[in-house]
N, C-alpha and C. Protein backbone atom coordinates (compact mmCIF):
# COMPACT_ATOMS: atom_id res chain seq x y z
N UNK A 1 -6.39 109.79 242.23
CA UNK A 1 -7.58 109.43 241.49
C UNK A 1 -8.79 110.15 242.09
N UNK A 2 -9.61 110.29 241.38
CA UNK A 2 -10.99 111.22 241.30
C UNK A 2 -12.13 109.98 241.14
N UNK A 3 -13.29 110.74 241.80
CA UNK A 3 -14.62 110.22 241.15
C UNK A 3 -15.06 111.31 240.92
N UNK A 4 -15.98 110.92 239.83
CA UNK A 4 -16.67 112.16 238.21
C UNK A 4 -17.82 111.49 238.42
N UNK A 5 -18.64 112.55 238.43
CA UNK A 5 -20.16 112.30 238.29
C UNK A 5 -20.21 112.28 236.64
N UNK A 6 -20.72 111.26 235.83
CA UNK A 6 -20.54 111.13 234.66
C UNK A 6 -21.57 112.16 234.44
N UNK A 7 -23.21 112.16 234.59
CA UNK A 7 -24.01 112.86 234.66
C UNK A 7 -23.96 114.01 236.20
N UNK A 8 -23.18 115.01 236.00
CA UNK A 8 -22.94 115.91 237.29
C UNK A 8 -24.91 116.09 237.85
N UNK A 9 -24.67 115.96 239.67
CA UNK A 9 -25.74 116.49 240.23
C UNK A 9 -26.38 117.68 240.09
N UNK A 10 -25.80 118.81 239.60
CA UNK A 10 -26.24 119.75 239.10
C UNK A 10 -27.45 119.96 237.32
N UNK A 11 -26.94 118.64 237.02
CA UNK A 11 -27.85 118.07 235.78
C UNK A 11 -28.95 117.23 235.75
N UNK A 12 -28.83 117.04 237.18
CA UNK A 12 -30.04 115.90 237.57
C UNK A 12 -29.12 114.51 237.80
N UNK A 13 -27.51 114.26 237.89
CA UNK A 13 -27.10 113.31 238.50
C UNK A 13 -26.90 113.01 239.67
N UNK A 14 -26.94 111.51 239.85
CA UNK A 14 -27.04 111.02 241.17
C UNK A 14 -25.63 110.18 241.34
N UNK A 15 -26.02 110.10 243.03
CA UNK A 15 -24.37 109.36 243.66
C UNK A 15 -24.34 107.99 243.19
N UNK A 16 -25.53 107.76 242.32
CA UNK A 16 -25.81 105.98 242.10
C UNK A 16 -24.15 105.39 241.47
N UNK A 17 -23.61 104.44 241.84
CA UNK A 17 -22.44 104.23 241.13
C UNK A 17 -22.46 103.80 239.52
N UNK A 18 -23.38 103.50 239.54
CA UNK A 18 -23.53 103.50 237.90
C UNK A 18 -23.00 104.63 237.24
N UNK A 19 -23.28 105.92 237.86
CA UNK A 19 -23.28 107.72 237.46
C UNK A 19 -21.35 107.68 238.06
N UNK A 20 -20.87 106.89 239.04
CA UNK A 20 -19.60 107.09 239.13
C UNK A 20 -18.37 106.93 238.25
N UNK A 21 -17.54 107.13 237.50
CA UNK A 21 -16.60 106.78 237.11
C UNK A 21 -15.08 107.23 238.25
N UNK A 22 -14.21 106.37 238.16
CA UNK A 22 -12.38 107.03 238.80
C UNK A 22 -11.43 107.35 238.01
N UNK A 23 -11.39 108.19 237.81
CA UNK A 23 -10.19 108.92 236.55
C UNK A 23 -9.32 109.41 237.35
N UNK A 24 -8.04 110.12 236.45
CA UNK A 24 -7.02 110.71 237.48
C UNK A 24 -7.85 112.59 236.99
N UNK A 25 -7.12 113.23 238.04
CA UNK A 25 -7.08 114.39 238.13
C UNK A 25 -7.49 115.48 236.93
N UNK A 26 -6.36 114.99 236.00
CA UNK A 26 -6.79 115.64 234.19
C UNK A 26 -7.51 115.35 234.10
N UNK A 27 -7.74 113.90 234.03
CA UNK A 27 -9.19 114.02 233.18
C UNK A 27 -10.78 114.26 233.64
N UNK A 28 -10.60 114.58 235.16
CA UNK A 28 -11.54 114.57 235.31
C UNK A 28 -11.29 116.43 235.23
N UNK A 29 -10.70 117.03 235.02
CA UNK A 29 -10.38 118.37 234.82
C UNK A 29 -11.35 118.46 233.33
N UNK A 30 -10.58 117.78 233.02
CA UNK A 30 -10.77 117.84 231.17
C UNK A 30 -12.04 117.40 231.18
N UNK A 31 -12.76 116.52 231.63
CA UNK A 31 -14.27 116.22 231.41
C UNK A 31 -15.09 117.77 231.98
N UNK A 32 -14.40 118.15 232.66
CA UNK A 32 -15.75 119.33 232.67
C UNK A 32 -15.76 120.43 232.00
N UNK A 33 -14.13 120.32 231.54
CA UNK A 33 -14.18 121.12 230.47
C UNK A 33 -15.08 121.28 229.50
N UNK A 34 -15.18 119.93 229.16
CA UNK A 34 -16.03 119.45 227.43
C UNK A 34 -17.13 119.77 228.23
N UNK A 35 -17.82 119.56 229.56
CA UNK A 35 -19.24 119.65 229.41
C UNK A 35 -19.58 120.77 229.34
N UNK A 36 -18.41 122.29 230.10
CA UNK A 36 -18.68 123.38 229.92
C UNK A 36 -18.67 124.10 228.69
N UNK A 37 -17.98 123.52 227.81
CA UNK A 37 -17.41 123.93 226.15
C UNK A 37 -19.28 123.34 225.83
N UNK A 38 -19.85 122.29 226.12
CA UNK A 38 -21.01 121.74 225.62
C UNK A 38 -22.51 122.26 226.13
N UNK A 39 -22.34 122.00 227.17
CA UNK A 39 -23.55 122.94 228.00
C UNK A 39 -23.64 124.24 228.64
N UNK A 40 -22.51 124.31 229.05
CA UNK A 40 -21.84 126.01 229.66
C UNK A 40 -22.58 126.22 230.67
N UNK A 41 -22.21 125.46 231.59
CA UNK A 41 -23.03 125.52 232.86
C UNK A 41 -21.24 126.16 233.78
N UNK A 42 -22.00 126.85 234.57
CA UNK A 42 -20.72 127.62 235.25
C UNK A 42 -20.31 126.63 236.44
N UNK A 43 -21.08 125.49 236.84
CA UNK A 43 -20.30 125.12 237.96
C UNK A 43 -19.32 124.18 237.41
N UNK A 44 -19.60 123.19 236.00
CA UNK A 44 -18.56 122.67 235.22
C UNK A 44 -17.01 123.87 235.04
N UNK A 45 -17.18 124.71 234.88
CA UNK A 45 -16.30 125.33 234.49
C UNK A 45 -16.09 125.63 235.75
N UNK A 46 -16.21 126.11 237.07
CA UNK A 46 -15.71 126.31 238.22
C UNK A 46 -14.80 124.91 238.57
N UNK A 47 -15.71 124.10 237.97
CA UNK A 47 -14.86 122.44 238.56
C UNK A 47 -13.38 122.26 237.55
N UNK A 48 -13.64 122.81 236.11
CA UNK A 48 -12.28 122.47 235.76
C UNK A 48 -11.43 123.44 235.55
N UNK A 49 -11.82 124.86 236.10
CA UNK A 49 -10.40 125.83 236.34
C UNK A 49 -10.04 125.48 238.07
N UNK A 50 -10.83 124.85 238.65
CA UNK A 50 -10.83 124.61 240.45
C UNK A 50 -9.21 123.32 240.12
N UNK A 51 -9.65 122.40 239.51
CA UNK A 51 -8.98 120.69 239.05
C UNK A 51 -8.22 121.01 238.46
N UNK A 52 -7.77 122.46 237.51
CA UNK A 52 -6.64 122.23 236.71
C UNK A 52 -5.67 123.57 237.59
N UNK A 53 -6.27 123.07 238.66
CA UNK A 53 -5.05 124.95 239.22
C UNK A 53 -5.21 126.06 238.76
N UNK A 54 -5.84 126.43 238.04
CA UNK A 54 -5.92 127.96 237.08
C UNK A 54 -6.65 128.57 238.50
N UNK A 55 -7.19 128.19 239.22
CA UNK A 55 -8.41 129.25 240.78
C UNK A 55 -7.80 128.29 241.24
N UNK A 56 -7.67 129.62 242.91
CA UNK A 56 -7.46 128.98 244.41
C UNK A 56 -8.89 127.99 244.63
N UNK A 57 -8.58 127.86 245.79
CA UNK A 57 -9.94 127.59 246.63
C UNK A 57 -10.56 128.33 247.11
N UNK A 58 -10.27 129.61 247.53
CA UNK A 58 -10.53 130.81 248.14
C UNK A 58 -11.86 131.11 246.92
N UNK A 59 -10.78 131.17 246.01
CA UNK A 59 -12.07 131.96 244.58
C UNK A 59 -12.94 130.59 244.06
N UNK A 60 -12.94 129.84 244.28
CA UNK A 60 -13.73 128.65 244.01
C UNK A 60 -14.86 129.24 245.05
N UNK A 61 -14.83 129.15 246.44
CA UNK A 61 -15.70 129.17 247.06
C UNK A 61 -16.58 131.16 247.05
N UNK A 62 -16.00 131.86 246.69
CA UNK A 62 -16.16 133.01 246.23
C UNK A 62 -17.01 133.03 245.08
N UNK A 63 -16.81 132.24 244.29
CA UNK A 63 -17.69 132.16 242.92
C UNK A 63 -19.13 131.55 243.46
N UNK A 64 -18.74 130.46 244.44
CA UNK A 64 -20.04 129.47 244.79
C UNK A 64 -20.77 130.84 245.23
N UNK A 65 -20.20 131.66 246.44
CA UNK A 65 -21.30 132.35 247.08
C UNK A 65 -21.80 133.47 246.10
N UNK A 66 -21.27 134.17 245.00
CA UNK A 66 -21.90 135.00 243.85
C UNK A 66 -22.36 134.36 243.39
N UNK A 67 -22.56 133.18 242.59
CA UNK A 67 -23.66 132.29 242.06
C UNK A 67 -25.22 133.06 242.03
N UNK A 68 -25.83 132.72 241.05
CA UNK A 68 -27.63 133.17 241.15
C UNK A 68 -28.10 132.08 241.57
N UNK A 69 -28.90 132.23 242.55
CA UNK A 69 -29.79 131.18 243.25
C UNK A 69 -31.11 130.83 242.43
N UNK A 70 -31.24 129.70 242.47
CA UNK A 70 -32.26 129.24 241.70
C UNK A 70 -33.73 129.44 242.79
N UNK A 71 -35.06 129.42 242.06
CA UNK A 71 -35.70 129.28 243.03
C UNK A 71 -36.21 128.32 244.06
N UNK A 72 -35.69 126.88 243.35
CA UNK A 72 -35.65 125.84 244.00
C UNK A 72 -34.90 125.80 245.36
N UNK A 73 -33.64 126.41 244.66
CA UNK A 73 -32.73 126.51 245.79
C UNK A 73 -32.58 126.81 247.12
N UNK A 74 -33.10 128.02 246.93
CA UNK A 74 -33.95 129.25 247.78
C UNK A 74 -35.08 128.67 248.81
N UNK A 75 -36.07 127.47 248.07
CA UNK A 75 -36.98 127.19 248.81
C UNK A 75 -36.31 126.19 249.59
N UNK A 76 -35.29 125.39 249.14
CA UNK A 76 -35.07 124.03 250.05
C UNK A 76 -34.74 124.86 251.09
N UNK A 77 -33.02 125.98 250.81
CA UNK A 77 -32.37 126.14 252.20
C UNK A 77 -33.18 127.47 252.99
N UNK A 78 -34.90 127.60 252.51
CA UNK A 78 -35.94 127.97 253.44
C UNK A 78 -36.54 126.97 254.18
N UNK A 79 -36.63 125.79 253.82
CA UNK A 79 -37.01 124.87 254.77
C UNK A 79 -36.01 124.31 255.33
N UNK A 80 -34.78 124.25 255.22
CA UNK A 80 -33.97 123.62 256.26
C UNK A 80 -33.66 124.37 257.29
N UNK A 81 -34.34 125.62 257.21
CA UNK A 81 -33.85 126.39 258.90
C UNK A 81 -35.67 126.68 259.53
N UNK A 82 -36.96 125.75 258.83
CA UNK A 82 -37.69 125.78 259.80
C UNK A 82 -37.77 124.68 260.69
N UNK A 83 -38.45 124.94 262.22
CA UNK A 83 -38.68 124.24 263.04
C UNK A 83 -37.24 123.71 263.99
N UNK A 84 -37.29 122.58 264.29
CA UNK A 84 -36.00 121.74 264.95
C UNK A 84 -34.84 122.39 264.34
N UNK A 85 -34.37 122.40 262.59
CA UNK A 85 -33.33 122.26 261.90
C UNK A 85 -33.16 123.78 262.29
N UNK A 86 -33.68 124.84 262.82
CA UNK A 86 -33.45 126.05 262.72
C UNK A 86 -32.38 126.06 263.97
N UNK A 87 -31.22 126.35 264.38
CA UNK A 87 -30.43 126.55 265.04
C UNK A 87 -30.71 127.49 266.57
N UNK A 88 -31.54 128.32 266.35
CA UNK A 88 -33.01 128.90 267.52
C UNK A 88 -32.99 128.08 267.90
N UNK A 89 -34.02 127.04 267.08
CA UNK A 89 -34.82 126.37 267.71
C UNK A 89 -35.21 126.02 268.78
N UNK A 90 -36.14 126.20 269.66
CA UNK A 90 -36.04 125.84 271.18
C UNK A 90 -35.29 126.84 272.27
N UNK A 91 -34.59 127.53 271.66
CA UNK A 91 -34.05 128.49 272.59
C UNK A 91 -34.56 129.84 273.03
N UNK A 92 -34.16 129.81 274.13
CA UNK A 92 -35.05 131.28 274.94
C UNK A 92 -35.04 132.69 273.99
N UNK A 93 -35.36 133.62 273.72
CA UNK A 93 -35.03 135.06 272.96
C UNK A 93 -34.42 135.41 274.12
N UNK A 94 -33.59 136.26 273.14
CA UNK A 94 -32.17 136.93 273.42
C UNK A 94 -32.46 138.56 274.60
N UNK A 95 -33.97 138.82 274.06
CA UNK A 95 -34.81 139.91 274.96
C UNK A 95 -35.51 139.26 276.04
N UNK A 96 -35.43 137.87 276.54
CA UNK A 96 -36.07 136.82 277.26
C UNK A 96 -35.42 137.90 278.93
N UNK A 97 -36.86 138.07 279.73
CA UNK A 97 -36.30 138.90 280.70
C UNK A 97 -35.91 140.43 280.85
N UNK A 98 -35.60 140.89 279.50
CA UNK A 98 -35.33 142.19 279.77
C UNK A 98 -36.75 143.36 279.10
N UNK A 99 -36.27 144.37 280.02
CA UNK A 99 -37.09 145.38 279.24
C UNK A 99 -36.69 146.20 278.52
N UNK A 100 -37.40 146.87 277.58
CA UNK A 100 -36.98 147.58 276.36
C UNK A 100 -36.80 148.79 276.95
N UNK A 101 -36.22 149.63 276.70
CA UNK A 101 -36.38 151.49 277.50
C UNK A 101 -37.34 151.94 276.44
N UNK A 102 -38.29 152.63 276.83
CA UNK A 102 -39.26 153.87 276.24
C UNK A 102 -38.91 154.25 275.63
N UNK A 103 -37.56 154.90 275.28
CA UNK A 103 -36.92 155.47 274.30
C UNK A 103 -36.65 154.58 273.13
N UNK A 104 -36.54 153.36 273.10
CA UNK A 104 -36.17 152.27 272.09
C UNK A 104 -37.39 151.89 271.59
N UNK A 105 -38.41 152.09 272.31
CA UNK A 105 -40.13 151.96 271.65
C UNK A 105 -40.40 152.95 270.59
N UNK A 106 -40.46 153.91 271.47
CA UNK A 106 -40.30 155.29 270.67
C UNK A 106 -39.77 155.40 269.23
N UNK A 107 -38.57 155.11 269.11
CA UNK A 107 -37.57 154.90 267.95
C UNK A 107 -38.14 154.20 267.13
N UNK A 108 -38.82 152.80 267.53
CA UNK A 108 -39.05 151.70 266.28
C UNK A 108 -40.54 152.19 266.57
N UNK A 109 -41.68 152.69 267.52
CA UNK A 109 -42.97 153.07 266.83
C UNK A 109 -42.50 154.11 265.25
N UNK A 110 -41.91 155.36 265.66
CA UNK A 110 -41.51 156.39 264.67
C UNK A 110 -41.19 155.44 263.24
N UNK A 111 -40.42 155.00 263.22
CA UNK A 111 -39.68 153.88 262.14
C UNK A 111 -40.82 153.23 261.48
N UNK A 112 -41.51 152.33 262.35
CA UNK A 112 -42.82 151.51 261.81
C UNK A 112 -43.87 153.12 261.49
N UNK A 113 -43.97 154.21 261.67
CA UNK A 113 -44.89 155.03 261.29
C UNK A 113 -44.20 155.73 259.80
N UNK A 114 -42.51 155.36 259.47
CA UNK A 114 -42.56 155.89 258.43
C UNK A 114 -41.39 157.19 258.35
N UNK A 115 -41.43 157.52 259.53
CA UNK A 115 -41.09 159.06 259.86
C UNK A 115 -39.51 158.93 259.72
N UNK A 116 -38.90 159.65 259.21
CA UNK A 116 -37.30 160.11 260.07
C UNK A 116 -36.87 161.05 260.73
N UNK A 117 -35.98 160.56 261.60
CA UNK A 117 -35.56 161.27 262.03
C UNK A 117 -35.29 162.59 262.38
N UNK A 118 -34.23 162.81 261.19
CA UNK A 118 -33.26 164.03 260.68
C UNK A 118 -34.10 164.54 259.24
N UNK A 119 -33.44 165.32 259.33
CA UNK A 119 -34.22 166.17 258.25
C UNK A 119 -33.13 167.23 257.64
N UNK A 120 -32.60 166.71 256.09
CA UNK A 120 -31.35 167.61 256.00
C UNK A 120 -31.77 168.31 254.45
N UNK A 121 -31.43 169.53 254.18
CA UNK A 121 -31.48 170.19 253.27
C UNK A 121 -30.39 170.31 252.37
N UNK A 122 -30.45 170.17 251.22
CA UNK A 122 -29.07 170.59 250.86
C UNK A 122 -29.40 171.39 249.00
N UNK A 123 -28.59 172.54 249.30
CA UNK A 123 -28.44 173.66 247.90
C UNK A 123 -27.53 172.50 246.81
N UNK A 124 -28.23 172.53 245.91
CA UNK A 124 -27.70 172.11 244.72
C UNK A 124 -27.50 173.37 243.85
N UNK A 125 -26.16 173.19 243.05
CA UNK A 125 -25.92 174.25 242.56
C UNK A 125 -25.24 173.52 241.05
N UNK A 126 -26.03 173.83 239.87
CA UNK A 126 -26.02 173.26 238.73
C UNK A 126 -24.62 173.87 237.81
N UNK A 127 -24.18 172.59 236.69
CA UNK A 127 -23.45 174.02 235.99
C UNK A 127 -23.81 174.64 235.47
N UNK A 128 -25.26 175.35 235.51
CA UNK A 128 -25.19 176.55 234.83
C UNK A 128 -25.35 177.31 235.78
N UNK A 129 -24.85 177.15 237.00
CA UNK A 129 -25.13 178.21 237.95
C UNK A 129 -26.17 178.62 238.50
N UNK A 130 -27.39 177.54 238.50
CA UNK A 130 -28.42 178.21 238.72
C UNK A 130 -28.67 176.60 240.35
N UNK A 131 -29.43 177.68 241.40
CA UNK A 131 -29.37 176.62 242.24
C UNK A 131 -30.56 176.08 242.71
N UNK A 132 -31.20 175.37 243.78
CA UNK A 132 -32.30 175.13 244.07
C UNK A 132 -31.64 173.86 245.45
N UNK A 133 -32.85 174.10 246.51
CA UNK A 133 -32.79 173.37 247.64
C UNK A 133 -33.54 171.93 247.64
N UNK A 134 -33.19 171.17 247.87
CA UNK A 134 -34.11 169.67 248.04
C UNK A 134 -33.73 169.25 249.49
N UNK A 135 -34.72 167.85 249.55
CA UNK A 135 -34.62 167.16 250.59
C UNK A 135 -33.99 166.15 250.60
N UNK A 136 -34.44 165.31 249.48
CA UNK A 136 -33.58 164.11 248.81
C UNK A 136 -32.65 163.32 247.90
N UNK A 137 -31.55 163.78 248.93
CA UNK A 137 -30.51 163.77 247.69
C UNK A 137 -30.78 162.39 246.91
N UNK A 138 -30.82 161.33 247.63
CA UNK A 138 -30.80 159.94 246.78
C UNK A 138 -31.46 160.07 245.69
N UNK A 139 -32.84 160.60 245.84
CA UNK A 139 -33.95 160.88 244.97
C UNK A 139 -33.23 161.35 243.72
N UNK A 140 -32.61 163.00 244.07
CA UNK A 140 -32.60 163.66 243.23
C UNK A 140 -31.10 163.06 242.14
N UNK A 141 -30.25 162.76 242.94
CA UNK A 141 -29.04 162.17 242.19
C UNK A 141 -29.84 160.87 241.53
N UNK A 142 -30.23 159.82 241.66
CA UNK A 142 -31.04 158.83 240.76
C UNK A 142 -31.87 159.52 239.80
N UNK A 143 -32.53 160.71 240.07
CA UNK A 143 -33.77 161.49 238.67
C UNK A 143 -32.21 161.87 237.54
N UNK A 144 -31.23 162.60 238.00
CA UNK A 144 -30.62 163.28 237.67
C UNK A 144 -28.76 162.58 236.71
N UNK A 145 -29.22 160.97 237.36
CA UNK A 145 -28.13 160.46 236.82
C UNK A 145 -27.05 160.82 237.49
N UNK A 146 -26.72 160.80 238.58
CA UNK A 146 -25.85 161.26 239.25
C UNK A 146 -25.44 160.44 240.56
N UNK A 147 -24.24 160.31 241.26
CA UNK A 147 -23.71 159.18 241.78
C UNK A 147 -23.96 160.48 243.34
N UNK A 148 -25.08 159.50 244.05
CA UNK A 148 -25.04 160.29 245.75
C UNK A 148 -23.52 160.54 246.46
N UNK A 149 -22.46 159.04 246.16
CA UNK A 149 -21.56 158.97 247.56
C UNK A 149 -21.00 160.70 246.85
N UNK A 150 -20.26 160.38 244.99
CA UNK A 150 -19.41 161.47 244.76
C UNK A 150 -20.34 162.97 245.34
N UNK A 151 -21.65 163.08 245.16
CA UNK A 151 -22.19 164.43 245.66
C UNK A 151 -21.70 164.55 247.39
N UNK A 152 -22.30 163.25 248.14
CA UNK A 152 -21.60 163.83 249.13
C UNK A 152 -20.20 164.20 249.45
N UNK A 153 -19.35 163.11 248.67
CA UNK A 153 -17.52 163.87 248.76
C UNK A 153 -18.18 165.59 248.58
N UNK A 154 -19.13 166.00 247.70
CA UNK A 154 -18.76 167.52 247.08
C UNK A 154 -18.84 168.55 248.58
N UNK A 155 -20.10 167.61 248.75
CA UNK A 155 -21.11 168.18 249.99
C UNK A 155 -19.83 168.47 251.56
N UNK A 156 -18.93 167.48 251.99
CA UNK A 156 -17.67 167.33 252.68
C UNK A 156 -16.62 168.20 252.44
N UNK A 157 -17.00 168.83 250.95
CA UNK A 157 -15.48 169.56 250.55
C UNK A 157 -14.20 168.55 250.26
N UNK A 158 -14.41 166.92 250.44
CA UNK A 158 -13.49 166.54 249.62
C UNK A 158 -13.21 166.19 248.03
N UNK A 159 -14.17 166.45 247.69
CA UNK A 159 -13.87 167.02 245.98
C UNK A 159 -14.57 168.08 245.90
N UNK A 160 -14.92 168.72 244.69
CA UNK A 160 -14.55 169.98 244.01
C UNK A 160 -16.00 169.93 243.46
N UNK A 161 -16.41 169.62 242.43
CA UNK A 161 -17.83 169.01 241.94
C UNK A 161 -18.05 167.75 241.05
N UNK A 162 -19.07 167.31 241.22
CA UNK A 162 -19.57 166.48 240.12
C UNK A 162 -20.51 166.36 238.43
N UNK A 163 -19.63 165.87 238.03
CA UNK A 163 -20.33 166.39 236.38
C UNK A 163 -21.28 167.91 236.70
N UNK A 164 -19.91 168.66 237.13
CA UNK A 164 -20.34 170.23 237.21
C UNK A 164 -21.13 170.68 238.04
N UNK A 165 -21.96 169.27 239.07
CA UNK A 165 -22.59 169.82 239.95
C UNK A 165 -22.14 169.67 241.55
N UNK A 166 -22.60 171.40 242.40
CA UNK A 166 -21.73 171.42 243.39
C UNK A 166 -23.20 171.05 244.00
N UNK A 167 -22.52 170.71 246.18
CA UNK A 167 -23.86 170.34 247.10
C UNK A 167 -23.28 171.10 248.36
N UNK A 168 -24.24 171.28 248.83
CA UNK A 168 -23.82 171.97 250.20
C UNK A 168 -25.19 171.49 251.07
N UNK A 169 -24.79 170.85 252.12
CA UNK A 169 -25.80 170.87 253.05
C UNK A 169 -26.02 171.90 254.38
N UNK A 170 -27.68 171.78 253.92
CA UNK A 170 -27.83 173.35 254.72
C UNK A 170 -28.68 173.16 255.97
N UNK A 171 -29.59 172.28 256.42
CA UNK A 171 -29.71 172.26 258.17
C UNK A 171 -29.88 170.63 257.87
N UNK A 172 -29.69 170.52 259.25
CA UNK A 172 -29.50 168.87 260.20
C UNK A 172 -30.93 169.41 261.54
N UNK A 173 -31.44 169.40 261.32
CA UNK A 173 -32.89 169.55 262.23
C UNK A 173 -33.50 168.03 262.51
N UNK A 174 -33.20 167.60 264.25
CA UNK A 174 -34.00 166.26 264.75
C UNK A 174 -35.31 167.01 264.62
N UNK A 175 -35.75 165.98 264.30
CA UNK A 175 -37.87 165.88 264.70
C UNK A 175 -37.76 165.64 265.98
């Protein structure tokens, strides 16, 4: 036997026992069916493919974490990790005592100024054969409709080209 939120918490029901009913298993399968056939709320329907065996538990809880967060949602479990409830809380930092090396300053001033690193060039070569050098591939594959990882396979030599276009990268120069 089951308890069924007659009005589910997700609708604005509460644990009040009034809102409780005890059914067996089906039917409380089958009740969320109808509410999902009625309202089409996805956690009804997570509850009665979860109750009728059709999903593991594995993918039950898989679905919970893809879920869209509401903004309500969002704000509560932002306040349940300030202050005390925050699991920190009260505890020393993890950099408590040590020093940073110059070189690790260095890195995150550069970073906070914007700058990178590396600096890579790469020949694009179109199908019509005609080529031209850029800086940014991300850039240019997003203007261009074009998928970066497959350009870099091209760029690696493990494929051949992409929608006709080839890449070759041409310097790796640190700043």
């Amino acid at each position: 036997m089951h308890n069924h939120h007659k009005i589910p918490k997700h609708m604005g029901g509460t644990d009040d026992p009034s809102n409780i009913e005890t059914i067996s298993i089906e039917v409380h399968a089958d009740r969320h069916r109808v509410l999902y056939e009625t309202h089409g709320h996805w956690q009804d329907k997570l509850a009665w493919e979860g109750l009728s065996k059709q999903i593991s538990k594995e993918e039950i809880t898989k679905r919970i974490q893809q879920a869209p967060k509401s903004e309500e949602w969002k704000h509560k479990m932002s306040e349940r990790m300030k202050g005390a409830a925050n699991p920190r809380f009260g505890k020393p930092s993890t950099m408590l005592g040590k020093t940073m090396p110059q070189s690790a300053k260095d890195t995150l001033r550069t970073l906070k100024l914007g700058k990178v690193f590396k600096s890579y060039q790469w020949e694009i070569t179109h199908p019509n054969s005609t080529k031209e050098i850029i800086t940014n591939l991300k850039a240019y594959c997003r203007n261009n409709k074009l998928c970066q990882s497959s350009m870099m396979y091209v760029a690696q030599g493990t494929q051949d080209n992409h929608k006709g276009y080839r890449c070759k990268k041409l310097i790796d120069n640190a700043l």
